[in-house]
C-alpha atoms as a PDB file:
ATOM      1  CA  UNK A   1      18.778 -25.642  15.916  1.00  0.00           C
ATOM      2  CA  UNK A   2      15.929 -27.760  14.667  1.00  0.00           C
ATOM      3  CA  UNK A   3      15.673 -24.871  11.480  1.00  0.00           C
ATOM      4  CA  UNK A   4      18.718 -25.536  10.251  1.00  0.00           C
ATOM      5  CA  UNK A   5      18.259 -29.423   9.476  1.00  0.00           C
ATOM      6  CA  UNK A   6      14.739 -29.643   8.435  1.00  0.00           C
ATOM      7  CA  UNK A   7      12.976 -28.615   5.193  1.00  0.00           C
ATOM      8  CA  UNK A   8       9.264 -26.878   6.967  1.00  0.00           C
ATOM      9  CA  UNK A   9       6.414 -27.354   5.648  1.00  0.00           C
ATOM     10  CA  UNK A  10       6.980 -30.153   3.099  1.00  0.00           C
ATOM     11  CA  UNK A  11       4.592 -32.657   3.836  1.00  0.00           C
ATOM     12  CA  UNK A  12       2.385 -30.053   3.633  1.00  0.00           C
ATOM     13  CA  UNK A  13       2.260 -28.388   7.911  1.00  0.00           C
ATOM     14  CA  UNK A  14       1.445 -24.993   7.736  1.00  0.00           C
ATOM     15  CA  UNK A  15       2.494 -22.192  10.431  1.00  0.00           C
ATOM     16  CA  UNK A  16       4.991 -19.266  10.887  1.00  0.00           C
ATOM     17  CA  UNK A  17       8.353 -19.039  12.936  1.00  0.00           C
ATOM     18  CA  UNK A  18       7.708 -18.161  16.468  1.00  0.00           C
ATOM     19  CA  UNK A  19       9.651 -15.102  16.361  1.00  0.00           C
ATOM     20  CA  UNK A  20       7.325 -13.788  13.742  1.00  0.00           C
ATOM     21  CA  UNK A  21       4.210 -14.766  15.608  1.00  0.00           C
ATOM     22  CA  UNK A  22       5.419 -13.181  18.827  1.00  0.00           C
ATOM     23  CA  UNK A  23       6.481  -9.507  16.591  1.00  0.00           C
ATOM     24  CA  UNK A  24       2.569  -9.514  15.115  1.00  0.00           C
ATOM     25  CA  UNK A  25       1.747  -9.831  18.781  1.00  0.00           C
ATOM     26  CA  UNK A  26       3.921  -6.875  20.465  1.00  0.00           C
ATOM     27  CA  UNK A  27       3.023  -4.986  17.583  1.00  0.00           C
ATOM     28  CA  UNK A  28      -0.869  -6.022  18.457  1.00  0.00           C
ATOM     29  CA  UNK A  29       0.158  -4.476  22.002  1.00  0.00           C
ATOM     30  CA  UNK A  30       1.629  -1.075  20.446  1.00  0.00           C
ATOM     31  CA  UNK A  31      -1.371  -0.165  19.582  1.00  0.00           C
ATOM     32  CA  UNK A  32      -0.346   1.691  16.002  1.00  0.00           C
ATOM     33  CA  UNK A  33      -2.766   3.880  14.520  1.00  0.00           C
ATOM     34  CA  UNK A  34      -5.301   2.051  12.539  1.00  0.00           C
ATOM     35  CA  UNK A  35      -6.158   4.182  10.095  1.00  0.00           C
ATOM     36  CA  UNK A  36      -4.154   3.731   6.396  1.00  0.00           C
ATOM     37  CA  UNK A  37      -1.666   6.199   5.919  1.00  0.00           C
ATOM     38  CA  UNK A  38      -2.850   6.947   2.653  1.00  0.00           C
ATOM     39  CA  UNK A  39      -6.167   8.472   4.138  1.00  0.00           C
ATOM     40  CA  UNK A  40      -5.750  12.097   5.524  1.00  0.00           C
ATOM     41  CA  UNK A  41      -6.548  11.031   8.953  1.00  0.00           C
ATOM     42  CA  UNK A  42      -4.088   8.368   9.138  1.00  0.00           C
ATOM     43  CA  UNK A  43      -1.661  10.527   7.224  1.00  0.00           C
ATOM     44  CA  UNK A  44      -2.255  13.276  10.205  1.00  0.00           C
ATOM     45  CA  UNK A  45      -2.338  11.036  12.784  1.00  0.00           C
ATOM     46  CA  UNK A  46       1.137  10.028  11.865  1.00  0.00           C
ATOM     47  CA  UNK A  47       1.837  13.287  11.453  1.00  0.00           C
ATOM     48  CA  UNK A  48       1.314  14.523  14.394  1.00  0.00           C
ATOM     49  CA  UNK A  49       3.023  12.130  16.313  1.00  0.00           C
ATOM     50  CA  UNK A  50       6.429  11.884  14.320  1.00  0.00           C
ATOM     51  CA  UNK A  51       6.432  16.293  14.744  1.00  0.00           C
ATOM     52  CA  UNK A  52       4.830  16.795  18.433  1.00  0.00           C
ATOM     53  CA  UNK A  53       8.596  16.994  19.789  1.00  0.00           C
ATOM     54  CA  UNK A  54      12.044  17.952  18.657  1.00  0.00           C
ATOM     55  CA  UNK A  55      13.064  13.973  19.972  1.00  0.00           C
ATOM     56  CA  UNK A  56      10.295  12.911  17.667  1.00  0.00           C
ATOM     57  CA  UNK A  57      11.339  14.372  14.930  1.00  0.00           C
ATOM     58  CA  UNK A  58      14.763  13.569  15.167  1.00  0.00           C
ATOM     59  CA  UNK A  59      14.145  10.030  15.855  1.00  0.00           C
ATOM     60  CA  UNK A  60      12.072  10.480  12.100  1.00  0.00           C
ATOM     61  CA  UNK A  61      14.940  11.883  10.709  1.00  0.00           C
ATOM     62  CA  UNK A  62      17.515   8.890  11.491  1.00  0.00           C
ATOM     63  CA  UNK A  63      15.092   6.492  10.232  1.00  0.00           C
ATOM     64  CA  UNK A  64      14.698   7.572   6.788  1.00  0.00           C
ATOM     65  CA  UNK A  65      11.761  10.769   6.718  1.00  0.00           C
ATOM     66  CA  UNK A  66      14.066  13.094   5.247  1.00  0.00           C
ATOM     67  CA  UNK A  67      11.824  15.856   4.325  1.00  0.00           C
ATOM     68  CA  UNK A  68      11.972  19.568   5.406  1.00  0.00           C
ATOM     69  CA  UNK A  69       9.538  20.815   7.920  1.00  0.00           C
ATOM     70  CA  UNK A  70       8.400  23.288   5.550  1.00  0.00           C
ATOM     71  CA  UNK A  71       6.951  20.192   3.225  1.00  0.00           C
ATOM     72  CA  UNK A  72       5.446  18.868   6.489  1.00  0.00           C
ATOM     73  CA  UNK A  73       3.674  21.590   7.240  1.00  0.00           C
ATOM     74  CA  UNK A  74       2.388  21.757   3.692  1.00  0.00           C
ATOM     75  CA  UNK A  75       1.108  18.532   4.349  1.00  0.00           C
ATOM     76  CA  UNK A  76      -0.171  18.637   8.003  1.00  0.00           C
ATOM     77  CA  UNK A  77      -2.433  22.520   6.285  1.00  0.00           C
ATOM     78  CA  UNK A  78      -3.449  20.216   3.259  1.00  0.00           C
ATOM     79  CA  UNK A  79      -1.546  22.678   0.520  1.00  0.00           C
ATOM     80  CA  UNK A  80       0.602  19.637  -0.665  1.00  0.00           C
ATOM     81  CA  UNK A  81      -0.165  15.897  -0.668  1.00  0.00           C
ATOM     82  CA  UNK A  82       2.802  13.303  -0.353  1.00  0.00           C
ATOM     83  CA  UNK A  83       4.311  10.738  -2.765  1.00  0.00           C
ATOM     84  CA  UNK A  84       3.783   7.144  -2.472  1.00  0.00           C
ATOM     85  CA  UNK A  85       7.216   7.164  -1.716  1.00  0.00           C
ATOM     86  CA  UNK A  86       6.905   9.969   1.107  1.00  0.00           C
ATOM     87  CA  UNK A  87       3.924   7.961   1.958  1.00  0.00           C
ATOM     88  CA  UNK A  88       5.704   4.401   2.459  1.00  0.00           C
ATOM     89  CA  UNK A  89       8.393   6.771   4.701  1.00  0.00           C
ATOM     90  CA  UNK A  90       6.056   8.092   6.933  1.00  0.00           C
ATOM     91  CA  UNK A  91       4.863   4.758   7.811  1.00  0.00           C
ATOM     92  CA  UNK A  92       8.394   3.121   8.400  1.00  0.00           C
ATOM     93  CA  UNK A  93       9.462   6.253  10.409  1.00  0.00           C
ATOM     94  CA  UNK A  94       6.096   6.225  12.697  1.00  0.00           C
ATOM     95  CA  UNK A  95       6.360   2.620  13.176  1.00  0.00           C
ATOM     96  CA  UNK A  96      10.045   2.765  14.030  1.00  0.00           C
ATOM     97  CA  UNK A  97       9.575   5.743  16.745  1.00  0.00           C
ATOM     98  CA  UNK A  98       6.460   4.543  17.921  1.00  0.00           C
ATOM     99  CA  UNK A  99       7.730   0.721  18.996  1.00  0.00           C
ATOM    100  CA  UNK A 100      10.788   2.620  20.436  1.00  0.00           C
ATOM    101  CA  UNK A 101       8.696   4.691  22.464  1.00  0.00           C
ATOM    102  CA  UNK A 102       6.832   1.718  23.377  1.00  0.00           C
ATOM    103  CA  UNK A 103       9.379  -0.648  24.036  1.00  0.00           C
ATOM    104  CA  UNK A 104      10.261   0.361  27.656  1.00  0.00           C
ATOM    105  CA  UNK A 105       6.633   0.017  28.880  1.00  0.00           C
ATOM    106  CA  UNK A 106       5.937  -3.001  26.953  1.00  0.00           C
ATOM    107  CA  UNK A 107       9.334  -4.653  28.881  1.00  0.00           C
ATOM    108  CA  UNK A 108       8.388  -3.104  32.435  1.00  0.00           C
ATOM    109  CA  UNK A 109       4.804  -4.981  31.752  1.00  0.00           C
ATOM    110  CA  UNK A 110       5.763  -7.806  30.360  1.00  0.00           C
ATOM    111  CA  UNK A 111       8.498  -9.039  33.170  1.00  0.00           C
ATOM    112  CA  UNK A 112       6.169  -7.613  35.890  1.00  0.00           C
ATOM    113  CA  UNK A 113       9.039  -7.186  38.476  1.00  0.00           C
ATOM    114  CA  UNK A 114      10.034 -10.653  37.329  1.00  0.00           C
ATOM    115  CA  UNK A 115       6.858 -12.563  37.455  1.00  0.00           C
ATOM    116  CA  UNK A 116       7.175 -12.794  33.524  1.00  0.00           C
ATOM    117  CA  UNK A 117       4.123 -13.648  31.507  1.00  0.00           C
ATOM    118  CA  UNK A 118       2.788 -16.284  30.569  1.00  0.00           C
ATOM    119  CA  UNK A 119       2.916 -17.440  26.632  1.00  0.00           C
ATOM    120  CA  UNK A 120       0.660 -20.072  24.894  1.00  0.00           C
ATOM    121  CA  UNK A 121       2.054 -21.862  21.728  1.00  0.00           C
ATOM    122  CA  UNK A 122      -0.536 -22.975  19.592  1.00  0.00           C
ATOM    123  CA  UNK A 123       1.410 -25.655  17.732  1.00  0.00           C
ATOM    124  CA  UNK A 124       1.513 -25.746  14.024  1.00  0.00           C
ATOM    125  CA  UNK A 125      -1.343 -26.667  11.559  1.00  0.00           C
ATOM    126  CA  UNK A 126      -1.002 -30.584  10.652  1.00  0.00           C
ATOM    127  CA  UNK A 127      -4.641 -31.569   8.930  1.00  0.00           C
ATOM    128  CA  UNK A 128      -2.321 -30.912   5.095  1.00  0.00           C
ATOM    129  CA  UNK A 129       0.238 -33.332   6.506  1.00  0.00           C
ATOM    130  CA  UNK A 130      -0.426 -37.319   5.712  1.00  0.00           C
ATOM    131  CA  UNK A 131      -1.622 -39.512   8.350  1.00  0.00           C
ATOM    132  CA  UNK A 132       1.285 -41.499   9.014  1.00  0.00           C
ATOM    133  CA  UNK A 133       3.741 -38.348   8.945  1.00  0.00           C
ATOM    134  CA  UNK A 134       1.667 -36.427  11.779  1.00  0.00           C
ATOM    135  CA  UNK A 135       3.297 -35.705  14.678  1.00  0.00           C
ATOM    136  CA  UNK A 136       1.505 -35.564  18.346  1.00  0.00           C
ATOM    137  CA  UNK A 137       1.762 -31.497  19.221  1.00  0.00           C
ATOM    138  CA  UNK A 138      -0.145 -30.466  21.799  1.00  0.00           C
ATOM    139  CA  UNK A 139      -1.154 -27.137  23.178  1.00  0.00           C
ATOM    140  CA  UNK A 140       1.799 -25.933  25.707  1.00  0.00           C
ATOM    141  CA  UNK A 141       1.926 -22.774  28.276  1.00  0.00           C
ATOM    142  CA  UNK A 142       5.596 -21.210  29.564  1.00  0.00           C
ATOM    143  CA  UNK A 143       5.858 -18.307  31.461  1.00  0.00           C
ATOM    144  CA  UNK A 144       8.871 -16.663  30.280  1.00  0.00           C
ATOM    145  CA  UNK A 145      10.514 -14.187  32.513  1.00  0.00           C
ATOM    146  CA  UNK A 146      13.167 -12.294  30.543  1.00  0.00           C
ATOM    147  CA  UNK A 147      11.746  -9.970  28.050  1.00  0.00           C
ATOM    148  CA  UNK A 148      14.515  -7.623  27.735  1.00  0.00           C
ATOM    149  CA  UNK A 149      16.676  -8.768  24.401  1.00  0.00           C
ATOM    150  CA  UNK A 150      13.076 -10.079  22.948  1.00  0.00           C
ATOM    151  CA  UNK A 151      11.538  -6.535  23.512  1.00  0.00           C
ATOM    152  CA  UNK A 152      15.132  -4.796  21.970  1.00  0.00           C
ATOM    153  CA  UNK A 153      15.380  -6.995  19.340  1.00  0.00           C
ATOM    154  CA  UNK A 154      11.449  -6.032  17.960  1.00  0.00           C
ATOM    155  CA  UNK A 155      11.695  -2.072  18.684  1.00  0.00           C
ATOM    156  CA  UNK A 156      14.995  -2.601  16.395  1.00  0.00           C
ATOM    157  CA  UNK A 157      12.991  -4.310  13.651  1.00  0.00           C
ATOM    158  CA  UNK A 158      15.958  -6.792  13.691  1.00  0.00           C
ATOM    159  CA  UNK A 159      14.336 -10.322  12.758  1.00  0.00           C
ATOM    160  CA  UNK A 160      17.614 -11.815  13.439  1.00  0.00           C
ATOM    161  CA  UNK A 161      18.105 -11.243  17.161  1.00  0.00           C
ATOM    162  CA  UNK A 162      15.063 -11.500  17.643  1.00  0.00           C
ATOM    163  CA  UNK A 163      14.891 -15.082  16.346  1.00  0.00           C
ATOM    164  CA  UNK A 164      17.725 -15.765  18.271  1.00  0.00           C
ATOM    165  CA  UNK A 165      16.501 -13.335  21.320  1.00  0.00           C
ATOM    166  CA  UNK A 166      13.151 -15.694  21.086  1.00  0.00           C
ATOM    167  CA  UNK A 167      14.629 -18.969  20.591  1.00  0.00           C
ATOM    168  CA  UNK A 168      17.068 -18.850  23.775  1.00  0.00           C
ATOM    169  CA  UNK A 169      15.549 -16.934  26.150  1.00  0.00           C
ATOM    170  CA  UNK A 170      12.230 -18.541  25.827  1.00  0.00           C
ATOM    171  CA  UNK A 171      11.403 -21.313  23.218  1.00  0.00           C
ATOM    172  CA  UNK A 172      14.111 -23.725  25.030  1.00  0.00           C
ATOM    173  CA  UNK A 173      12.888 -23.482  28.605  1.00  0.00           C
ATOM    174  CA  UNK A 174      10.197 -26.070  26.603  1.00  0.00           C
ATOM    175  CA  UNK A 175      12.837 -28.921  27.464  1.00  0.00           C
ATOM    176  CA  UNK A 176      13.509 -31.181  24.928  1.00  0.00           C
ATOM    177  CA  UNK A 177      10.948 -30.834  22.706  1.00  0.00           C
ATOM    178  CA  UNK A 178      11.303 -27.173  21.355  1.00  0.00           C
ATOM    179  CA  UNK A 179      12.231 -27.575  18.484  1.00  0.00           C
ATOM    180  CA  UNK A 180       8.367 -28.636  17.520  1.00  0.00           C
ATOM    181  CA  UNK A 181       7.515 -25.051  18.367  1.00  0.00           C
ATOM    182  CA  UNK A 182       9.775 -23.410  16.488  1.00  0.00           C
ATOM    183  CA  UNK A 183       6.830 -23.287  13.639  1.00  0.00           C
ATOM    184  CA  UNK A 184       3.367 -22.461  15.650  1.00  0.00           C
ATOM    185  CA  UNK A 185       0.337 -21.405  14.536  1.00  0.00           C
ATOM    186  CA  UNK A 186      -0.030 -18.570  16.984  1.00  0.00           C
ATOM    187  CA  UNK A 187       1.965 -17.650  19.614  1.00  0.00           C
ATOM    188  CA  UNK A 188      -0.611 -15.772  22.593  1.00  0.00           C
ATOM    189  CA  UNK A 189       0.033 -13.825  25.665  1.00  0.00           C
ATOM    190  CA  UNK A 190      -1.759 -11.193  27.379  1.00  0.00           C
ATOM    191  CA  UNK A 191       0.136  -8.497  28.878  1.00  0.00           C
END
């Protein structure tokens, strides 16, 4: 793997690892609530959708909201205002549930009965980089047809397999030149 051997970025190329670029993107696609958690209608937003069912709120519990539903209450009637701690929380546990609850529809639309979708790697940013150590990157298209481990991988938050999950079920149908978009600028697809 072309990440192993090479030392990014020190001739001066900017970018971000593909796997990264495609999790800012499915998140993008997840549609979280916008508003900051620390404002009371993000904070009841988030709320509200971590307590609307006994799943929800289990799936809360596992990842790391710990409080009692009496203190969530408090909070949802305005009586009590969380820490920055139960703050941070909230937002971990409402991300976590809400890309899990996401994650089968964002697979079932992004393989589209195995049509795939199509993905646009905007190679990395060279104009840092010395003239004579530029490489020729161009603009290339894939349509990558297995989602599944890419999609598990990101509803996990597991930036491991999902490096791996990107790298060999889509980055090396490029042929033999992938390893030059390991590092992108963007990676785009509409789904």
């Amino acid at each position: 793997m072309p990440d192993r051997n090479i030392e990014f970025g020190r001739y001066g190329a900017s970018g971000v690892k593909g796997h990264e670029a495609v999790a800012r993107q499915l998140d993008a696609l997840a549609n979280f609530i916008a508003t900051p958690v620390s404002q009371r209608r993000g904070l009841l937003a988030r709320l509200h959708y971590l307590t609307r069912t006994d799943r929800a709120r289990q799936a809360a519990r596992e990842v790391g909201l710990t409080v009692s539903d009496r203190t969530i209450k408090a909070w949802l009637e305005g009586r009590r205002s969380p820490s920055k701690k139960n703050l941070q929380a909230i937002e971990v546990a409402y991300r976590s549930v809400r890309r899990h609850n996401v994650a089968r529809y964002l697979l079932a639309r992004l393989n589209r009965q195995g049509r795939g979708t199509r993905v646009e790697f905007h190679p990395l940013n060279q104009s840092q980089v010395p003239r004579p150590r530029q490489r020729a990157l161009s603009f290339r298209t894939l349509n990558v047809r297995h989602w599944d481990r890419i999609v598990e991988a990101w509803a996990n938050d597991d930036d491991e397999a999902l490096d791996q999950a990107w790298v060999s079920d889509a980055v090396v149908d490029l042929g033999s030149e992938w390893g030059q978009y390991e590092y992108v600028t963007t990676i785009g697809f509409a789904a």
